[in-house]
N, C-alpha and C. Protein backbone atom coordinates (compact mmCIF):
# COMPACT_ATOMS: atom_id res chain seq x y z
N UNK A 1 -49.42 38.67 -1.77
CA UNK A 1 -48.29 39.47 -2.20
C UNK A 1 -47.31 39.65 -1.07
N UNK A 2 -47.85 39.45 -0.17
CA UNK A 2 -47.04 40.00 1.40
C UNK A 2 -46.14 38.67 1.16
N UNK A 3 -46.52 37.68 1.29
CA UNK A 3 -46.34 36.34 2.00
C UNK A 3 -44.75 36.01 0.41
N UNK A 4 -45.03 36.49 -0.44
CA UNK A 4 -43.82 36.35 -1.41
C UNK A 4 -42.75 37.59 -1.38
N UNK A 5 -43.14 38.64 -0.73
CA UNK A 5 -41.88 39.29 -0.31
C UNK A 5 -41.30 38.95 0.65
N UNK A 6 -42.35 38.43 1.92
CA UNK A 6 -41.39 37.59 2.73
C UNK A 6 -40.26 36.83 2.46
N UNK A 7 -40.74 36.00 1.49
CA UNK A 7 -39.77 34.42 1.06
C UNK A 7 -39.18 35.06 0.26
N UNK A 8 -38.97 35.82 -0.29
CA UNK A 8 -38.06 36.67 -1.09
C UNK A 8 -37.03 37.02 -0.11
N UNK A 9 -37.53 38.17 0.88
CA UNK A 9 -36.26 38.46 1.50
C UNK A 9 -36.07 37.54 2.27
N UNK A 10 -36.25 36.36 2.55
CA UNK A 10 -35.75 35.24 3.36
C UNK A 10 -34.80 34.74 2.49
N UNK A 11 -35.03 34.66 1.34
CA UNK A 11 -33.72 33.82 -0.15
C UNK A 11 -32.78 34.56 0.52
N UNK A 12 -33.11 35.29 0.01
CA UNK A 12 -32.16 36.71 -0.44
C UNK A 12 -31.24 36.57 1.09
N UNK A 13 -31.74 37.28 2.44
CA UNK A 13 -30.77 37.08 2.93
C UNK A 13 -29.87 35.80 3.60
N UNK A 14 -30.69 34.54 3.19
CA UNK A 14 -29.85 33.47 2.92
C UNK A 14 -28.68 33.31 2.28
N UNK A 15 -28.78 34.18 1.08
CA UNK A 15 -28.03 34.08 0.02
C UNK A 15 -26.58 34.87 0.38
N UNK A 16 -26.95 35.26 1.50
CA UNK A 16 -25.68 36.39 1.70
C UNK A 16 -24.90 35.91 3.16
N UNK A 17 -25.44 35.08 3.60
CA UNK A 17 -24.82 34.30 4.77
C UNK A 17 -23.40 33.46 4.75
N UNK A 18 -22.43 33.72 5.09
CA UNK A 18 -21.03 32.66 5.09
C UNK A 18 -21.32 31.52 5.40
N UNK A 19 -20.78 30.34 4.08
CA UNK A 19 -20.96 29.32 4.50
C UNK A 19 -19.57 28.68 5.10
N UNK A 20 -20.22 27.81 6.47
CA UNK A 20 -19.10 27.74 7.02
C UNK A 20 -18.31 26.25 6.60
N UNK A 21 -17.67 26.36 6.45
CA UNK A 21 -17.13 24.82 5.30
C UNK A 21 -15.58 24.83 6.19
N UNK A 22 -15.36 23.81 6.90
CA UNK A 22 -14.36 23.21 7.81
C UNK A 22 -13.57 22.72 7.01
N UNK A 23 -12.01 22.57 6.76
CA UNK A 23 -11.15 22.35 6.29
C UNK A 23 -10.61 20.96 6.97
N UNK A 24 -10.22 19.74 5.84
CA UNK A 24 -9.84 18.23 6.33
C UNK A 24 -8.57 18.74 6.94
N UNK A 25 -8.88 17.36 8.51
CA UNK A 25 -7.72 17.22 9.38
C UNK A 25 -6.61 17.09 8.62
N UNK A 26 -5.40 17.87 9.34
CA UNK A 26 -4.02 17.76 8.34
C UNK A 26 -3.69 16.22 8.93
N UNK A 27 -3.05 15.98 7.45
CA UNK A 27 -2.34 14.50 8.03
C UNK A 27 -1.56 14.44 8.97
N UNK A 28 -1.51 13.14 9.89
CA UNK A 28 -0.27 13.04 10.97
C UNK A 28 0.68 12.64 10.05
N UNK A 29 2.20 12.74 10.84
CA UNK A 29 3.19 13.07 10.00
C UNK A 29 3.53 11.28 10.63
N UNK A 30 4.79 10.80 10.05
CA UNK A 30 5.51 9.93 10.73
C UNK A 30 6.55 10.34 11.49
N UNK A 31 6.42 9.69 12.53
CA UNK A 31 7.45 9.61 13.90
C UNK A 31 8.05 8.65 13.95
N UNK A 32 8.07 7.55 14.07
CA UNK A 32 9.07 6.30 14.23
C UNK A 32 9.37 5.48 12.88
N UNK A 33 10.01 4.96 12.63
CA UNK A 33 9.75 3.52 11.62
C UNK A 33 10.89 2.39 12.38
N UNK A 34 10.42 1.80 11.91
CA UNK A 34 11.54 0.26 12.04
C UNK A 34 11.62 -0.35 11.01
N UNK A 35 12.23 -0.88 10.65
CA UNK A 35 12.75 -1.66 9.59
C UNK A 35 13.66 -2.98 9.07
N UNK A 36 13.42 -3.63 8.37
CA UNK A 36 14.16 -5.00 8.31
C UNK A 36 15.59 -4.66 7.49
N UNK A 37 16.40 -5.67 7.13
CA UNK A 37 17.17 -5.11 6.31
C UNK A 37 16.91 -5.51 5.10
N UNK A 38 17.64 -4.72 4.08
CA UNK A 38 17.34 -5.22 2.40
C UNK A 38 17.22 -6.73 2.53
N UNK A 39 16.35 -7.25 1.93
CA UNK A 39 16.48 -8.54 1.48
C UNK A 39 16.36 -9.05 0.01
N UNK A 40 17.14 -9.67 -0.60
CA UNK A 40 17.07 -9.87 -1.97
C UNK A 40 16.89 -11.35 -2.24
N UNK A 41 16.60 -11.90 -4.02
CA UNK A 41 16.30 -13.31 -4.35
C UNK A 41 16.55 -12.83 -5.66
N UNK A 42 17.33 -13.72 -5.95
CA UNK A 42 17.56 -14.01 -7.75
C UNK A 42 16.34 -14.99 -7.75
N UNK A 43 15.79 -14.80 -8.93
CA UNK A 43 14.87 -15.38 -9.57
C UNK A 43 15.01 -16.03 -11.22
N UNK A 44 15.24 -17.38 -11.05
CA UNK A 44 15.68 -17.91 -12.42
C UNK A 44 14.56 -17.27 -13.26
N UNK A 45 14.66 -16.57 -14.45
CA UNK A 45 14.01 -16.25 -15.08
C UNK A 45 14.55 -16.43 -16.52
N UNK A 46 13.91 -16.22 -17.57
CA UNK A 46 14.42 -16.47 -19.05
C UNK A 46 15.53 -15.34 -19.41
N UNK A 47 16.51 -15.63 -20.21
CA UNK A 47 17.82 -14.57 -20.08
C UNK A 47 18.56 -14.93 -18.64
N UNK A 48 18.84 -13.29 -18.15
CA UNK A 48 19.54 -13.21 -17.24
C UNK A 48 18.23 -13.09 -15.86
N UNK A 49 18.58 -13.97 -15.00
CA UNK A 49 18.03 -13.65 -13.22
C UNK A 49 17.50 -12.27 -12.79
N UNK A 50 15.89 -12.48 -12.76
CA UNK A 50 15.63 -11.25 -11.96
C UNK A 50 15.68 -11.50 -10.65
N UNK A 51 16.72 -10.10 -10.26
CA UNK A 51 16.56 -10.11 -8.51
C UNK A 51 15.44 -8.97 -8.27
N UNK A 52 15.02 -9.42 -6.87
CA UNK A 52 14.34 -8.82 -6.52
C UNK A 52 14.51 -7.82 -5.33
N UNK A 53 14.63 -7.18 -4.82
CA UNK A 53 15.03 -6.29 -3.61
C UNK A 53 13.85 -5.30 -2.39
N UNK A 54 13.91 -6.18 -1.16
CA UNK A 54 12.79 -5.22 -0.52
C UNK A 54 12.74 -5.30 0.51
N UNK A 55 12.75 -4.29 1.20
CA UNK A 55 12.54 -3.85 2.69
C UNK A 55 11.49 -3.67 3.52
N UNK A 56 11.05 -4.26 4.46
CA UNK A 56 9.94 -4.04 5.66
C UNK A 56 10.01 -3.22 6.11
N UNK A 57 8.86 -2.16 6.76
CA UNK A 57 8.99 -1.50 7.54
C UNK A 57 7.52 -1.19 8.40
N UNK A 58 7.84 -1.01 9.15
CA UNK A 58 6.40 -0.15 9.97
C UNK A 58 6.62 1.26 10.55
N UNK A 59 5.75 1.80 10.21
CA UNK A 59 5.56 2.96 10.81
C UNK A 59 4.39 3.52 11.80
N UNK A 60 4.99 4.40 12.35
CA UNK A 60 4.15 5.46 13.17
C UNK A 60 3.70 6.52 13.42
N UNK A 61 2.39 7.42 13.41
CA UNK A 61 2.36 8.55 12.92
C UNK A 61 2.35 9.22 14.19
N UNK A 62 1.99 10.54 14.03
CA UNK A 62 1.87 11.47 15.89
C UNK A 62 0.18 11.36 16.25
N UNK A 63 -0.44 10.35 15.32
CA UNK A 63 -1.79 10.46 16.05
C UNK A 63 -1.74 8.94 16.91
N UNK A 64 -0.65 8.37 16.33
CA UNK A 64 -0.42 6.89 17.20
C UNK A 64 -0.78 5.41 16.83
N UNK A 65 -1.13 6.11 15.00
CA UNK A 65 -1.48 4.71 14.29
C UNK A 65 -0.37 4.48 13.78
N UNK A 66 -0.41 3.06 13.13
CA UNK A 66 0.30 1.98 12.47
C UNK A 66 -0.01 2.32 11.16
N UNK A 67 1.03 1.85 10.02
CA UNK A 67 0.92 1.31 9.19
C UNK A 67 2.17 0.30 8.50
N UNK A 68 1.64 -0.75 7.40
CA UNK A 68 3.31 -2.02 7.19
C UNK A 68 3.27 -0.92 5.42
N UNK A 69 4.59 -0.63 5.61
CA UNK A 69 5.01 -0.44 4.13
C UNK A 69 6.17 -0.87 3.61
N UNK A 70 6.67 -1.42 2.71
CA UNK A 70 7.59 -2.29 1.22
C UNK A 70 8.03 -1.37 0.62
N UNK A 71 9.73 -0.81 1.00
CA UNK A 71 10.24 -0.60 -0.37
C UNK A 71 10.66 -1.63 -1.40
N UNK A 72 10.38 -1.39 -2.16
CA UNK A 72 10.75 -2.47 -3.63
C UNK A 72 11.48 -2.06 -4.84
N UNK A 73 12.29 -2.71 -5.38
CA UNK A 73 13.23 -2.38 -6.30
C UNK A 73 13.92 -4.09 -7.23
N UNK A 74 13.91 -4.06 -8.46
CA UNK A 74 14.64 -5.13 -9.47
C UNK A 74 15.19 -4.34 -10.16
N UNK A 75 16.06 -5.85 -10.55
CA UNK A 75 17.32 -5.56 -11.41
C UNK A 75 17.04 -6.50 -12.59
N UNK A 76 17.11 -6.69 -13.81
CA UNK A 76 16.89 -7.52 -15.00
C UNK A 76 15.68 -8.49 -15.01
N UNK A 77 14.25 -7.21 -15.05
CA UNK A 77 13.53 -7.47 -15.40
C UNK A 77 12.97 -7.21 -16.81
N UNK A 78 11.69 -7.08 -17.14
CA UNK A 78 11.74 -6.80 -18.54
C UNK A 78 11.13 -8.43 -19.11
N UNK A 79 10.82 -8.20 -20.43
CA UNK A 79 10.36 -9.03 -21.45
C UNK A 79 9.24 -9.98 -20.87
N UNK A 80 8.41 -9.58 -20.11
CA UNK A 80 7.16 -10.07 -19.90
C UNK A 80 7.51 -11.40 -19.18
N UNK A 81 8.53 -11.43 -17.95
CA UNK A 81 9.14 -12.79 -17.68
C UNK A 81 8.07 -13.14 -16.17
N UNK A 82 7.47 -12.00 -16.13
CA UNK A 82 6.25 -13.23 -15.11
C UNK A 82 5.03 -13.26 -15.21
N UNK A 83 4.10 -14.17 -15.22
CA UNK A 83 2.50 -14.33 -15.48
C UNK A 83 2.04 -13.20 -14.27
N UNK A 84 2.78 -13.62 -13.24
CA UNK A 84 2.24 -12.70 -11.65
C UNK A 84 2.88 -12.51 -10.33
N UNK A 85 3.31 -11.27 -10.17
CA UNK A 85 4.55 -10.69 -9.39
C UNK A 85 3.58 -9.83 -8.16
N UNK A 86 3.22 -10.63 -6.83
CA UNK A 86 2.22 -9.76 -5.88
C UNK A 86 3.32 -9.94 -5.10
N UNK A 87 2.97 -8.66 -4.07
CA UNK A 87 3.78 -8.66 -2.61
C UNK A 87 2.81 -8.19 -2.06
N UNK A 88 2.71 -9.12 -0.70
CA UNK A 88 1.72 -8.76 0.36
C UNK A 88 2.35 -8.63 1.26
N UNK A 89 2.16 -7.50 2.29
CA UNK A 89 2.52 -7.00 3.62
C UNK A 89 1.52 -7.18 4.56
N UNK A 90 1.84 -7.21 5.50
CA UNK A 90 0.92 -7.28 6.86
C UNK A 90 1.64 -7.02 7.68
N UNK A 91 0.48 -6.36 8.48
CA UNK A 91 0.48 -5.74 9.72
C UNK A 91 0.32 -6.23 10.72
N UNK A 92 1.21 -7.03 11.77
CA UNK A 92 1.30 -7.70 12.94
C UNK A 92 1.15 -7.20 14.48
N UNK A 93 0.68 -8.02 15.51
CA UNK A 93 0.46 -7.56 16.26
C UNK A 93 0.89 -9.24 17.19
N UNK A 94 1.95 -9.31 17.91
CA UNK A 94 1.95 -10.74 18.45
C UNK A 94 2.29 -12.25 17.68
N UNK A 95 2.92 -11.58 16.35
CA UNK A 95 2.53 -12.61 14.89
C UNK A 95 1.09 -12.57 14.62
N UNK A 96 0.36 -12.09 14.90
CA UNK A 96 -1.30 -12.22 14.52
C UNK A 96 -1.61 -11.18 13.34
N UNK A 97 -2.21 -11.58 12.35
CA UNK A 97 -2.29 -10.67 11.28
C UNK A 97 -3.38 -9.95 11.49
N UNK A 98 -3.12 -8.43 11.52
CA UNK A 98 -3.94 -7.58 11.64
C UNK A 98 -4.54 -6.54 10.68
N UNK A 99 -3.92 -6.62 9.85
CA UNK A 99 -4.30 -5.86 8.84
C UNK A 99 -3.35 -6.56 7.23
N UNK A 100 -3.99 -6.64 6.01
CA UNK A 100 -2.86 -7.15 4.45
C UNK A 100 -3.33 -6.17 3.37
N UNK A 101 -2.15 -6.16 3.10
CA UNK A 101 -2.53 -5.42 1.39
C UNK A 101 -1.38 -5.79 0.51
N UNK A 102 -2.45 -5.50 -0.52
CA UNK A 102 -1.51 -6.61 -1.99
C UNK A 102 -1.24 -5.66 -2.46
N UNK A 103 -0.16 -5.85 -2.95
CA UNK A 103 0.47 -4.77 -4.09
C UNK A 103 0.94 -5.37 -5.29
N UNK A 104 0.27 -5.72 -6.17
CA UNK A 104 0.74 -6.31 -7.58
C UNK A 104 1.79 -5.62 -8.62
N UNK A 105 2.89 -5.83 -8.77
CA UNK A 105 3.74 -5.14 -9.54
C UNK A 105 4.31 -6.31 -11.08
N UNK A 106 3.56 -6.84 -10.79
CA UNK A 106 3.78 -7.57 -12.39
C UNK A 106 3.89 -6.98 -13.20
N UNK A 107 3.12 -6.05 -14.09
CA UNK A 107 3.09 -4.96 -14.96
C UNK A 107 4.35 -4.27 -15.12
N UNK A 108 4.77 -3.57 -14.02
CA UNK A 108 6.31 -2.70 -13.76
C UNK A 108 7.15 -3.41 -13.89
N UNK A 109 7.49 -4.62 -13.37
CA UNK A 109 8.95 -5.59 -13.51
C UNK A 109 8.73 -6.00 -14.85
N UNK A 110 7.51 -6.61 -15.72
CA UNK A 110 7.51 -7.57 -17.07
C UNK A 110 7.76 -5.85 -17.79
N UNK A 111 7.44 -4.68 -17.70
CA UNK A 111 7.66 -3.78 -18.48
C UNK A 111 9.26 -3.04 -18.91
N UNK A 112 9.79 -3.20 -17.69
CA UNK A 112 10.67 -2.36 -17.40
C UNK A 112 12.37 -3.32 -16.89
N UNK A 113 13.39 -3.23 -17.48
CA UNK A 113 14.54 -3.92 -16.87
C UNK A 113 15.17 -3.57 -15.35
N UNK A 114 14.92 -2.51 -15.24
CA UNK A 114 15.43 -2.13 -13.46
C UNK A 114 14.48 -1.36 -13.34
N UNK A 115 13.84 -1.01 -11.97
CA UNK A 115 13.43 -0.31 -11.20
C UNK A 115 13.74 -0.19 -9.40
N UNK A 116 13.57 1.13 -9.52
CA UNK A 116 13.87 1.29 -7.88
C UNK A 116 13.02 2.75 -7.30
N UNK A 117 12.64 2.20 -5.59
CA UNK A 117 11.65 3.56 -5.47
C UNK A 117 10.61 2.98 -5.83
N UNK A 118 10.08 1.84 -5.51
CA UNK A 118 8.68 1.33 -5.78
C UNK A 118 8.25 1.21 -3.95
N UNK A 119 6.90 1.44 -3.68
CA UNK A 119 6.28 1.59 -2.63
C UNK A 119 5.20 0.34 -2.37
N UNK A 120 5.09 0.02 -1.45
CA UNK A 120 3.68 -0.99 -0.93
C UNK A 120 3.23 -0.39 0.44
N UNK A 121 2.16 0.23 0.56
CA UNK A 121 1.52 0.19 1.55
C UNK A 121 0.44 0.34 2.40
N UNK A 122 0.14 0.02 3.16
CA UNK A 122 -1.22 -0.10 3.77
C UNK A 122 -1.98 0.69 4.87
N UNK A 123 -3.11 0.61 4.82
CA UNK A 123 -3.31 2.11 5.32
C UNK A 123 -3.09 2.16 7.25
N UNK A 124 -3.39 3.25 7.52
CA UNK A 124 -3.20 3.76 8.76
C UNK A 124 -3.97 2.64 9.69
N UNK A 125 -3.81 2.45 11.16
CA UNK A 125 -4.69 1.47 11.90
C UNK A 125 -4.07 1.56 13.44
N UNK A 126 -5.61 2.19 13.90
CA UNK A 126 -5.41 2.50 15.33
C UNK A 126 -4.37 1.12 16.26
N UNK A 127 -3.38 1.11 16.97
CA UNK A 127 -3.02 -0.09 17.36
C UNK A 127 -1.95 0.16 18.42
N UNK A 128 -1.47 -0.61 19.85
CA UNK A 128 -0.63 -0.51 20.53
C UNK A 128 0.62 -1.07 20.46
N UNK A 129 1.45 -0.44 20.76
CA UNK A 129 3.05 -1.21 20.27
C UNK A 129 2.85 -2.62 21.33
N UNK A 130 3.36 -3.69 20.97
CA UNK A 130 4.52 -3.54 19.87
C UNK A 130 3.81 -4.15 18.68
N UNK A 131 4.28 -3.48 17.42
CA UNK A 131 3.92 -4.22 15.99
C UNK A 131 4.77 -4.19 15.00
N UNK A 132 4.90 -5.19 14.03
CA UNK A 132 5.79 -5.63 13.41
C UNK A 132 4.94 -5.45 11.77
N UNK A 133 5.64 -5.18 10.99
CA UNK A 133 5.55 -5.90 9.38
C UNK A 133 6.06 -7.05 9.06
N UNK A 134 5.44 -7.69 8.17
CA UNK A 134 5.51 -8.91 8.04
C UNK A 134 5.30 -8.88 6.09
N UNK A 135 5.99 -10.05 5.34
CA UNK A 135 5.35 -10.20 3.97
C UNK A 135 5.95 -11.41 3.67
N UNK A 136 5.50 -11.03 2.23
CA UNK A 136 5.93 -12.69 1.09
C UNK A 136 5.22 -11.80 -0.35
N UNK A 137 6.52 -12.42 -1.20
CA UNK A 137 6.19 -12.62 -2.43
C UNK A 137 5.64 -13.69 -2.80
N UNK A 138 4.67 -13.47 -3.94
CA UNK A 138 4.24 -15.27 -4.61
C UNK A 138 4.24 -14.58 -6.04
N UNK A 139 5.23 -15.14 -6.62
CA UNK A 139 5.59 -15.14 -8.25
C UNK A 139 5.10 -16.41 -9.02
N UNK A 140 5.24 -15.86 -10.31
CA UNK A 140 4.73 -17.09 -11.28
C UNK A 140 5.49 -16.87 -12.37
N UNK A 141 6.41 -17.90 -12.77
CA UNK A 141 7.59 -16.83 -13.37
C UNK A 141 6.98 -17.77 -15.36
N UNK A 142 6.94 -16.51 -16.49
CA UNK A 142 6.16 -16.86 -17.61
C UNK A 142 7.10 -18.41 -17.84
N UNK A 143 6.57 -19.27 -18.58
CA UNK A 143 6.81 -20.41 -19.67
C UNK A 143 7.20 -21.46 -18.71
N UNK A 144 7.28 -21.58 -17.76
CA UNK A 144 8.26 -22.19 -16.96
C UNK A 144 7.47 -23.34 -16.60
N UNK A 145 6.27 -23.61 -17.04
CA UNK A 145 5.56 -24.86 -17.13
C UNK A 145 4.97 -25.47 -15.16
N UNK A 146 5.68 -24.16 -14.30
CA UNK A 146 5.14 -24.66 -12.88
C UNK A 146 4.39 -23.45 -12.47
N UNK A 147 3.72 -23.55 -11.51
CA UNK A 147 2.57 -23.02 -11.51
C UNK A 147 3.09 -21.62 -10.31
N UNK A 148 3.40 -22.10 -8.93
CA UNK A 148 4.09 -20.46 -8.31
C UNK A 148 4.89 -21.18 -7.82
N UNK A 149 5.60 -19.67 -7.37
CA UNK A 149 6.54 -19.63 -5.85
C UNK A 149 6.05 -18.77 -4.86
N UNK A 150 6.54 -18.74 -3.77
CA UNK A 150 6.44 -18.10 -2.28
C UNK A 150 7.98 -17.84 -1.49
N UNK A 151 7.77 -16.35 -1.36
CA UNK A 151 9.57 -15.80 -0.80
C UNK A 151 8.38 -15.17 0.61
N UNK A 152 8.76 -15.83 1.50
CA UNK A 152 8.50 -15.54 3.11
C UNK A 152 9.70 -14.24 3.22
N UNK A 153 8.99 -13.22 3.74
CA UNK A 153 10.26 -12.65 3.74
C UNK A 153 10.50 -12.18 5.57
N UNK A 154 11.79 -11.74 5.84
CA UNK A 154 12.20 -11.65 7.40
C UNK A 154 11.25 -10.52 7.49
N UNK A 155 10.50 -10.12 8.86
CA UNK A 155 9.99 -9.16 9.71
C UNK A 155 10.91 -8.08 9.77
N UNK A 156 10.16 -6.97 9.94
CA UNK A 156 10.53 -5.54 10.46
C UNK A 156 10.52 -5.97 12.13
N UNK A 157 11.65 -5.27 12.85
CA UNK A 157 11.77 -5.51 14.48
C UNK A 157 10.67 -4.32 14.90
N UNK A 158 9.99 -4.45 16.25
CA UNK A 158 8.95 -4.36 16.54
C UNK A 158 8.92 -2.51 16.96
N UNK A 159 7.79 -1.91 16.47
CA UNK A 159 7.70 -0.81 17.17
C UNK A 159 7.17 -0.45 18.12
């Protein structure tokens, strides 16, 4: 009987102890970016030419990582005019690819006739300046009986 009031008041004043629960590091903010300039491509497509519109950039946060992010934006898209619309960015270091991420927006352009304020990007990565963004589109534009294309696009200048 002893030995279960013990473990009783052992629960018990367990039960009344603060648990100490640490709150996630706040995000680092961004400090620098660099950036390429708009670059655009009409794209023969069925109807009228989808262009395409998008900017490089890299950034830098205050903890001193990298990341490559894509603004993206079209004009007369719509009616399901590509099989497959990816943009890949990378993260450079020397031209050496250091980090890629795909961002598939097929769905949004075959859905929609304009959009703008579309994002690509990749995550954070410990790294020393100087580094650059880097990408390419590879489209597949619907009915068109050829199989892809590839838009190399210009670099972000180095941070």
């Amino acid at each position: 009987m002893k030995s279960r009031l013990l473990s009783a008041a052992a629960v018990s004043a367990l039960a009344v102890v603060p648990l100490m629960v640490s709150a996630p590091p706040a995000a680092a903010t961004v400090t620098a970016v660099s950036c390429s300039v708009w670059q655009d491509k009409a794209v023969p497509t069925s109807g009228t030419n989808t262009r395409l519109d998008v900017k490089l950039c890299v950034e830098r946060n205050s903890a001193g990582n990298y990341r490559a992010k894509a603004d993206f934006g079209w004009d007369y898209g719509g009616s399901n005019k590509f099989n497959n619309l990816d943009l890949i960015i990378r993260l450079e270091k020397f031209d050496g690819i250091v980090q890629e991420h795909i961002c598939d927006f097929t769905a949004e352009v075959n859905k929609d006739p304009f959009g703008y304020g579309f994002t690509c990007i990749s995550s954070w990565k410990a790294l020393s300046s100087p580094v650059t963004t880097d990408g390419t589109f590879f489209y597949d534009i619907a009915n068109d009986g050829v199989s892809g294309f590839e838009w190399n696009l210009g670099g972000s200048p180095s941070l």
